[in-house]
PDB file of N, CA and C in Angstrom:
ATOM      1  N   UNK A   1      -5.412   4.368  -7.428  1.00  0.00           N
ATOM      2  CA  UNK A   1      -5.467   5.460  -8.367  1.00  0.00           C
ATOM      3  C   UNK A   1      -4.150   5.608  -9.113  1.00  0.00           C
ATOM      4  N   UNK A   2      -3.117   5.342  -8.508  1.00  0.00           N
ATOM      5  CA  UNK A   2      -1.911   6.111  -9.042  1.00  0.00           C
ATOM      6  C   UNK A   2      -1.141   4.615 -10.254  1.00  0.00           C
ATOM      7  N   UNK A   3      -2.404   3.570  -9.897  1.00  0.00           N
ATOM      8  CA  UNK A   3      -1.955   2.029 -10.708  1.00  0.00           C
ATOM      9  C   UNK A   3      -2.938   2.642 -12.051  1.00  0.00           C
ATOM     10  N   UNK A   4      -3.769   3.151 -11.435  1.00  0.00           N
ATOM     11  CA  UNK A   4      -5.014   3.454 -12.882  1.00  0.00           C
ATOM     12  C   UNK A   4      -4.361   4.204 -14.096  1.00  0.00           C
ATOM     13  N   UNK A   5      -3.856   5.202 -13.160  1.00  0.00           N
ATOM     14  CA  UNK A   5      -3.247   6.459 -14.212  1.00  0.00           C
ATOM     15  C   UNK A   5      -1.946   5.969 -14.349  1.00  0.00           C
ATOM     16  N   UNK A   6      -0.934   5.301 -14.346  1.00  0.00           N
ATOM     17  CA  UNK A   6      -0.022   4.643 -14.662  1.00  0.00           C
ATOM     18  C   UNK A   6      -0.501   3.668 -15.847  1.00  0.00           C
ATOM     19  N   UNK A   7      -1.507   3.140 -15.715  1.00  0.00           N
ATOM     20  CA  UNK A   7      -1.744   2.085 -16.691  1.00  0.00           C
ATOM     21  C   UNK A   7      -2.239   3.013 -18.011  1.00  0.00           C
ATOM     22  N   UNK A   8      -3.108   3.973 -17.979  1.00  0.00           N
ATOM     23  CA  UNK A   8      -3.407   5.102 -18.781  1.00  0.00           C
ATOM     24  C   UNK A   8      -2.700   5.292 -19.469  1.00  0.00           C
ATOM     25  N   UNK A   9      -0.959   5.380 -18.537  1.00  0.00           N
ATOM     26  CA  UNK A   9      -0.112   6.413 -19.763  1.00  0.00           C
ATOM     27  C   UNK A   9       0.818   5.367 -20.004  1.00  0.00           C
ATOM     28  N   UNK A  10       0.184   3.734 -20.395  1.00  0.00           N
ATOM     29  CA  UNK A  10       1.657   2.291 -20.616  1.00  0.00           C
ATOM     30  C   UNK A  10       2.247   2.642 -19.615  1.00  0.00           C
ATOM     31  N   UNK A  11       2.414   2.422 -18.639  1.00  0.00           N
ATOM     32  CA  UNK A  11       3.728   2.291 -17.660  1.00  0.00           C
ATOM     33  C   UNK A  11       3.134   1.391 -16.821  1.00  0.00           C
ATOM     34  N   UNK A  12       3.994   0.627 -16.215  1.00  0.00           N
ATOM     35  CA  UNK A  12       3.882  -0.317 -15.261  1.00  0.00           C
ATOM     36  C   UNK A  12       3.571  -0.128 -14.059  1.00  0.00           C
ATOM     37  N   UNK A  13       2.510  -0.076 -13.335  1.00  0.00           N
ATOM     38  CA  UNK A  13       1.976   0.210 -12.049  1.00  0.00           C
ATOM     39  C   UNK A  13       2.839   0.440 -10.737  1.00  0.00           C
ATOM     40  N   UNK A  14       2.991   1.310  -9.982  1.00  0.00           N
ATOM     41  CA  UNK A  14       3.930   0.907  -8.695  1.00  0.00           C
ATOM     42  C   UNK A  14       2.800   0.594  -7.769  1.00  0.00           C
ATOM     43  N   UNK A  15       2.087   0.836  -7.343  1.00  0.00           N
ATOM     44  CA  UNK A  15       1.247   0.124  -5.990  1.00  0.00           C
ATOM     45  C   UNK A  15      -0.235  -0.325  -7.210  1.00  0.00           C
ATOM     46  N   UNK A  16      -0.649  -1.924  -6.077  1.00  0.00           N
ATOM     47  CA  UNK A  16      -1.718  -2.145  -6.352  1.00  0.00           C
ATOM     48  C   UNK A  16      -2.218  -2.061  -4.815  1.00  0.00           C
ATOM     49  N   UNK A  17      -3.687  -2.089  -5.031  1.00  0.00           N
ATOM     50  CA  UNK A  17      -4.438  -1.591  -3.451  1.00  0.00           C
ATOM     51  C   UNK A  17      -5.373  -2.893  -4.001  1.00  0.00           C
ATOM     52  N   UNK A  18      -5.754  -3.524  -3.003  1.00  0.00           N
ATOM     53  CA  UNK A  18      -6.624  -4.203  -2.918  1.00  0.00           C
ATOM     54  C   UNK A  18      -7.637  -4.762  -1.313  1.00  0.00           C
ATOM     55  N   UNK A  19      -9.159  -4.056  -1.737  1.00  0.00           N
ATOM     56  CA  UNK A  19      -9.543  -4.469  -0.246  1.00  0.00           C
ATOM     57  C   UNK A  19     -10.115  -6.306  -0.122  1.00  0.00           C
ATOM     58  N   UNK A  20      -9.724  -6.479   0.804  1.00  0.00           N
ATOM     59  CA  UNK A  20     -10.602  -7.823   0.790  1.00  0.00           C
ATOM     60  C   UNK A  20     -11.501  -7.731   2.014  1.00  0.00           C
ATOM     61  N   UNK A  21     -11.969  -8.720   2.468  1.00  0.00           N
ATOM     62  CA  UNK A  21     -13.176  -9.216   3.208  1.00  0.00           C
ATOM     63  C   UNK A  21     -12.555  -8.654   5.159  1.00  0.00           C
ATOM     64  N   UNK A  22     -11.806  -8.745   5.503  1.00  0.00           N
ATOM     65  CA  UNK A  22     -11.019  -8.670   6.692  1.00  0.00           C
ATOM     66  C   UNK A  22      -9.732  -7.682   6.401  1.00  0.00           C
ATOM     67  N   UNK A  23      -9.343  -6.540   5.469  1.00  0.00           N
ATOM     68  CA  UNK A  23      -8.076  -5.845   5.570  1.00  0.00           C
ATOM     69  C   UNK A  23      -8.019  -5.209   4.468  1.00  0.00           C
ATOM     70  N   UNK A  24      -6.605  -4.683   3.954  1.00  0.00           N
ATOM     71  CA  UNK A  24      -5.862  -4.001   2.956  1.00  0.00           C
ATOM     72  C   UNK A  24      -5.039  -4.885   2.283  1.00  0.00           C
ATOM     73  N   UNK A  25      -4.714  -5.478   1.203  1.00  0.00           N
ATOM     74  CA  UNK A  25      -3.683  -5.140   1.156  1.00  0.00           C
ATOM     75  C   UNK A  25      -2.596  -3.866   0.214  1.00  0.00           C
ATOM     76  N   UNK A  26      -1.915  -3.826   0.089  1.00  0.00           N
ATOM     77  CA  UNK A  26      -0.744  -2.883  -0.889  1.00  0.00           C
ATOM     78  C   UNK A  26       0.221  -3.129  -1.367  1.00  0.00           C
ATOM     79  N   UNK A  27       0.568  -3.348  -2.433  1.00  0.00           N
ATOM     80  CA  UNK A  27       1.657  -3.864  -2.856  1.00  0.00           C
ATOM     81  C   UNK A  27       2.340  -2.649  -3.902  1.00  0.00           C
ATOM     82  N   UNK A  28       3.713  -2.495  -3.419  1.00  0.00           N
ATOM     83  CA  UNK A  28       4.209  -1.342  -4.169  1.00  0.00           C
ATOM     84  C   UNK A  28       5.445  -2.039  -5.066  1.00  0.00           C
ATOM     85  N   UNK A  29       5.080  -1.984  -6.302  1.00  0.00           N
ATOM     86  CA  UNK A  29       5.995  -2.794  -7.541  1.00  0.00           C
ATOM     87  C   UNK A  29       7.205  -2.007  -8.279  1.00  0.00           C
ATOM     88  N   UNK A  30       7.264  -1.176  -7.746  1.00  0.00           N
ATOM     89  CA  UNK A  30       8.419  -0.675  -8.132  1.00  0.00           C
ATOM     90  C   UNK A  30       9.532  -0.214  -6.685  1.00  0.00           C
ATOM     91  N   UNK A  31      10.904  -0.479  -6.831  1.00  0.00           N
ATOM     92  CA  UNK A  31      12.165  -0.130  -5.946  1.00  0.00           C
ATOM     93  C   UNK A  31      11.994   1.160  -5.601  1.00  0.00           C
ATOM     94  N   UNK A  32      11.425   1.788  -6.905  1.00  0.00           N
ATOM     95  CA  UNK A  32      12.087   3.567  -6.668  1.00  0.00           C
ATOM     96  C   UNK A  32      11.204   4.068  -6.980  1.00  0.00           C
ATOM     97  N   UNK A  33      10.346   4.208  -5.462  1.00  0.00           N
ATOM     98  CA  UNK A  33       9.241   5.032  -5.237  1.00  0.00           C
ATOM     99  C   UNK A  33       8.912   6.373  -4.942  1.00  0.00           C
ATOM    100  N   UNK A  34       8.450   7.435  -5.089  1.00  0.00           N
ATOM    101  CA  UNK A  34       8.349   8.687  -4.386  1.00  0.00           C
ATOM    102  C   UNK A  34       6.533   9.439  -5.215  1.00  0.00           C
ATOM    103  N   UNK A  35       6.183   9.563  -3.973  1.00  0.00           N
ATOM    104  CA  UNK A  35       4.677   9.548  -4.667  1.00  0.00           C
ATOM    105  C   UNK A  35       4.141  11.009  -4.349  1.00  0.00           C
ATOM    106  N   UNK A  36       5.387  11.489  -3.311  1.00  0.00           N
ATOM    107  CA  UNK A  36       4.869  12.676  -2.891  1.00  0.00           C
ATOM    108  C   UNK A  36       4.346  13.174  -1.526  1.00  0.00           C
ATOM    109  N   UNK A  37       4.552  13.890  -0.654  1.00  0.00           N
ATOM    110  CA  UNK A  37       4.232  14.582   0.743  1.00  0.00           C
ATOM    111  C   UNK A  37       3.112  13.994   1.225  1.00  0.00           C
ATOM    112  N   UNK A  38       1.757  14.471   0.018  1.00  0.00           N
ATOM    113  CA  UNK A  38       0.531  13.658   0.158  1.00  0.00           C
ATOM    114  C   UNK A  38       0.274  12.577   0.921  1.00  0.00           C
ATOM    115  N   UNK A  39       0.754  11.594  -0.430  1.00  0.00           N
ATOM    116  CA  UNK A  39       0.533   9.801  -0.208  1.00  0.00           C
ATOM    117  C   UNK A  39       1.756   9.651   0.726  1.00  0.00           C
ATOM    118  N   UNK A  40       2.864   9.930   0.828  1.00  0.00           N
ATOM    119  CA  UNK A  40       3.953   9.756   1.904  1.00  0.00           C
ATOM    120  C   UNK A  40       3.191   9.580   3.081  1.00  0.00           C
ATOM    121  N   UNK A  41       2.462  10.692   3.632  1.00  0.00           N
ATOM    122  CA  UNK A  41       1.759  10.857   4.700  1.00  0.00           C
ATOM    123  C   UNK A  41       0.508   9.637   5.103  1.00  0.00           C
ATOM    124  N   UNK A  42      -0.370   9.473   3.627  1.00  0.00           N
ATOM    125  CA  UNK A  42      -1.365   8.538   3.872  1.00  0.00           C
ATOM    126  C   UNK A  42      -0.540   7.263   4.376  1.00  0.00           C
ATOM    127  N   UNK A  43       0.447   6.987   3.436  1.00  0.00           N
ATOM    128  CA  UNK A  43       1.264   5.244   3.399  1.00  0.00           C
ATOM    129  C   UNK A  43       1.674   5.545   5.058  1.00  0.00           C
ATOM    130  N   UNK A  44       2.620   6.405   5.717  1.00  0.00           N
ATOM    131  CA  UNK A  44       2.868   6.345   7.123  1.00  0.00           C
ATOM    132  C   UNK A  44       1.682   6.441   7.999  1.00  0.00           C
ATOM    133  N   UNK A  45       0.785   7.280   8.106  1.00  0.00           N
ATOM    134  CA  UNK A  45      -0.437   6.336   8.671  1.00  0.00           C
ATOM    135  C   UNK A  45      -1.252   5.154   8.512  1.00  0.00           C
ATOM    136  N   UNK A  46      -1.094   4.789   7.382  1.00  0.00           N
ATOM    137  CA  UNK A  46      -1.764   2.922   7.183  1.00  0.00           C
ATOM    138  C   UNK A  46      -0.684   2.318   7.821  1.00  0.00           C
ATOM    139  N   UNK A  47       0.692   2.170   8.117  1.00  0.00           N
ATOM    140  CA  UNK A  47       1.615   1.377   8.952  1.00  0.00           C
ATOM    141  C   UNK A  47       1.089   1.903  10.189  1.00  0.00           C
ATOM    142  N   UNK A  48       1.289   3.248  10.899  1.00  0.00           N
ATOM    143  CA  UNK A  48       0.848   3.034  12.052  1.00  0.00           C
ATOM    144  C   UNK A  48      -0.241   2.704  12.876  1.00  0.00           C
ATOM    145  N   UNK A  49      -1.366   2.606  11.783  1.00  0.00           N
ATOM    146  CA  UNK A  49      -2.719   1.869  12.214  1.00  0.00           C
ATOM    147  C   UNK A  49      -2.285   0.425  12.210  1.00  0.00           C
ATOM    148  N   UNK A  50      -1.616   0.080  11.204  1.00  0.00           N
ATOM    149  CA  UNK A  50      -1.307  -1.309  11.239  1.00  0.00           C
ATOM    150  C   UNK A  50      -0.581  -2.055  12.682  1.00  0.00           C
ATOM    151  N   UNK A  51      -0.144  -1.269  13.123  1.00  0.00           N
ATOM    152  CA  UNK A  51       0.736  -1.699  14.305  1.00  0.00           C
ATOM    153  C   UNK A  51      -0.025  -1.666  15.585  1.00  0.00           C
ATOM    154  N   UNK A  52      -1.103  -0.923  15.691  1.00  0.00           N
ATOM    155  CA  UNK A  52      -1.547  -0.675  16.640  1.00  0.00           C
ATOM    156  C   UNK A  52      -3.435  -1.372  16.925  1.00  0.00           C
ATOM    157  N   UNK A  53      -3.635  -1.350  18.689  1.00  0.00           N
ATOM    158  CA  UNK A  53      -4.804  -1.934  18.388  1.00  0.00           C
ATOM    159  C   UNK A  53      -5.079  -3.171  18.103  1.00  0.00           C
ATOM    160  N   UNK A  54      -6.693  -3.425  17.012  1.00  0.00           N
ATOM    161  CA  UNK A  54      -6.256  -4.932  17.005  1.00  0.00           C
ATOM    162  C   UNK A  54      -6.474  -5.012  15.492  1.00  0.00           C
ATOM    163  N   UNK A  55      -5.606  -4.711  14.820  1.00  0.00           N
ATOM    164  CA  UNK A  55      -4.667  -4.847  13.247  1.00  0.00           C
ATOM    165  C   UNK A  55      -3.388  -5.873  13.533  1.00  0.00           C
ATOM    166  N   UNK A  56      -3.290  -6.690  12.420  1.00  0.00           N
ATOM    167  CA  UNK A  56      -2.124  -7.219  12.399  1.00  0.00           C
ATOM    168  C   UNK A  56      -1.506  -6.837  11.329  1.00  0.00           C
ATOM    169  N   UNK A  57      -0.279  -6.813  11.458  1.00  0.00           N
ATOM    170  CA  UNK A  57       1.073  -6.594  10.396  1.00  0.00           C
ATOM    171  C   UNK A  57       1.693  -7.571   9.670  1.00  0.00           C
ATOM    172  N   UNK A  58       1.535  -7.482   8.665  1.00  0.00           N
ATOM    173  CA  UNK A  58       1.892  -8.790   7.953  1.00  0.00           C
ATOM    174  C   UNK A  58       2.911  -7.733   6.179  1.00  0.00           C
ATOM    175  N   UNK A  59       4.336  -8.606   6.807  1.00  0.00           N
ATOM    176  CA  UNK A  59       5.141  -8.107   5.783  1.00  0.00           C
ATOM    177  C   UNK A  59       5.873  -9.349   4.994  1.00  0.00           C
ATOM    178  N   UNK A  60       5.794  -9.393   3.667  1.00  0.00           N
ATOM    179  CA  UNK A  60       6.251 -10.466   2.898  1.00  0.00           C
ATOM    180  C   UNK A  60       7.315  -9.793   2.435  1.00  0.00           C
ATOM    181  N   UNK A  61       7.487  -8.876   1.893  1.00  0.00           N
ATOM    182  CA  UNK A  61       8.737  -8.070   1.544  1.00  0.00           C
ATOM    183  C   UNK A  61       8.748  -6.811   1.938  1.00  0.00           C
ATOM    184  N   UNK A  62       9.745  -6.515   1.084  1.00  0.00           N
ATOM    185  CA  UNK A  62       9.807  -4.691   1.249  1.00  0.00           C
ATOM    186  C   UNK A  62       8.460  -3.902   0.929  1.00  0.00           C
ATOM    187  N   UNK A  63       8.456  -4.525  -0.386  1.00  0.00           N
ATOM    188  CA  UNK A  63       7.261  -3.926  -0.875  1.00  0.00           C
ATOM    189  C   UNK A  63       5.791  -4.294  -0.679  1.00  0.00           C
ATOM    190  N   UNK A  64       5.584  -4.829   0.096  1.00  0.00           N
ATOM    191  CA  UNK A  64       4.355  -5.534   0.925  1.00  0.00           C
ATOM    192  C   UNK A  64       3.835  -5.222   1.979  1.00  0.00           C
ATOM    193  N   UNK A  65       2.624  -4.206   1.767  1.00  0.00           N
ATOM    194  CA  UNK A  65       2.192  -4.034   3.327  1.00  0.00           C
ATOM    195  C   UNK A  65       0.806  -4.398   3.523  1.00  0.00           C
ATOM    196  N   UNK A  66       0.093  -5.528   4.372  1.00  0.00           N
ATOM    197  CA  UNK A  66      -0.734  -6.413   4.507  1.00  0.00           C
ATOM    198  C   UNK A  66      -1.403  -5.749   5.576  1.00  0.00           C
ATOM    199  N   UNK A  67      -2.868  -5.309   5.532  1.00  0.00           N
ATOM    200  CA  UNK A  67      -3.506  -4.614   6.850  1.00  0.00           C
ATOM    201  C   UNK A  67      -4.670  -5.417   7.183  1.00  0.00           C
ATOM    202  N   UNK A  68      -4.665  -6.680   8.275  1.00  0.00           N
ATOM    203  CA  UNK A  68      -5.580  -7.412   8.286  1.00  0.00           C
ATOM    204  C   UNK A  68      -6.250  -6.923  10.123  1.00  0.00           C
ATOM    205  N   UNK A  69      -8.049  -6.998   9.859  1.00  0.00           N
ATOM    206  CA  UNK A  69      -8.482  -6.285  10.996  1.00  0.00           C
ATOM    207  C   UNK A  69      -9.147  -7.744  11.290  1.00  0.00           C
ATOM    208  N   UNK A  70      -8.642  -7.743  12.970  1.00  0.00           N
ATOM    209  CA  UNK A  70      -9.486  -8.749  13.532  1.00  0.00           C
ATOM    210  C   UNK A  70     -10.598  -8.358  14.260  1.00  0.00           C
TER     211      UNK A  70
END
């Protein structure tokens, strides 16, 4: 959502979301992020699901958070 309405108003997207077949992924494209209490909250629970259970964690960068369910 927040790539949709970014693209709406010309600006360059900070997260893309994409589901695939087995996971999440998220990719957040901008350094200097702040999205708000809200999504703060959602993004720290998708890591701690990610960690836990049987999710794997898969980080390519900073801005990369990969949620694959086995």
């Amino acid at each position: 959502m927040k790539a949709a309405l970014a693209l709406n108003k010309g600006m360059a997207p900070q997260v893309v979301a994409a589901k695939t077949v087995n996971g999440i992924n998220l990719f957040v494209l901008s350094k200097k992020i702040y999205f708000g209490d809200d999504f703060s909250a959602d993004y720290t629970r998708l890591i701690g699901l990610s960690r836990a259970g049987s999710y794997k964690w898969i980080a390519n960068g900073v801005g990369d958070l990969r949620i694959q369910f086995f």
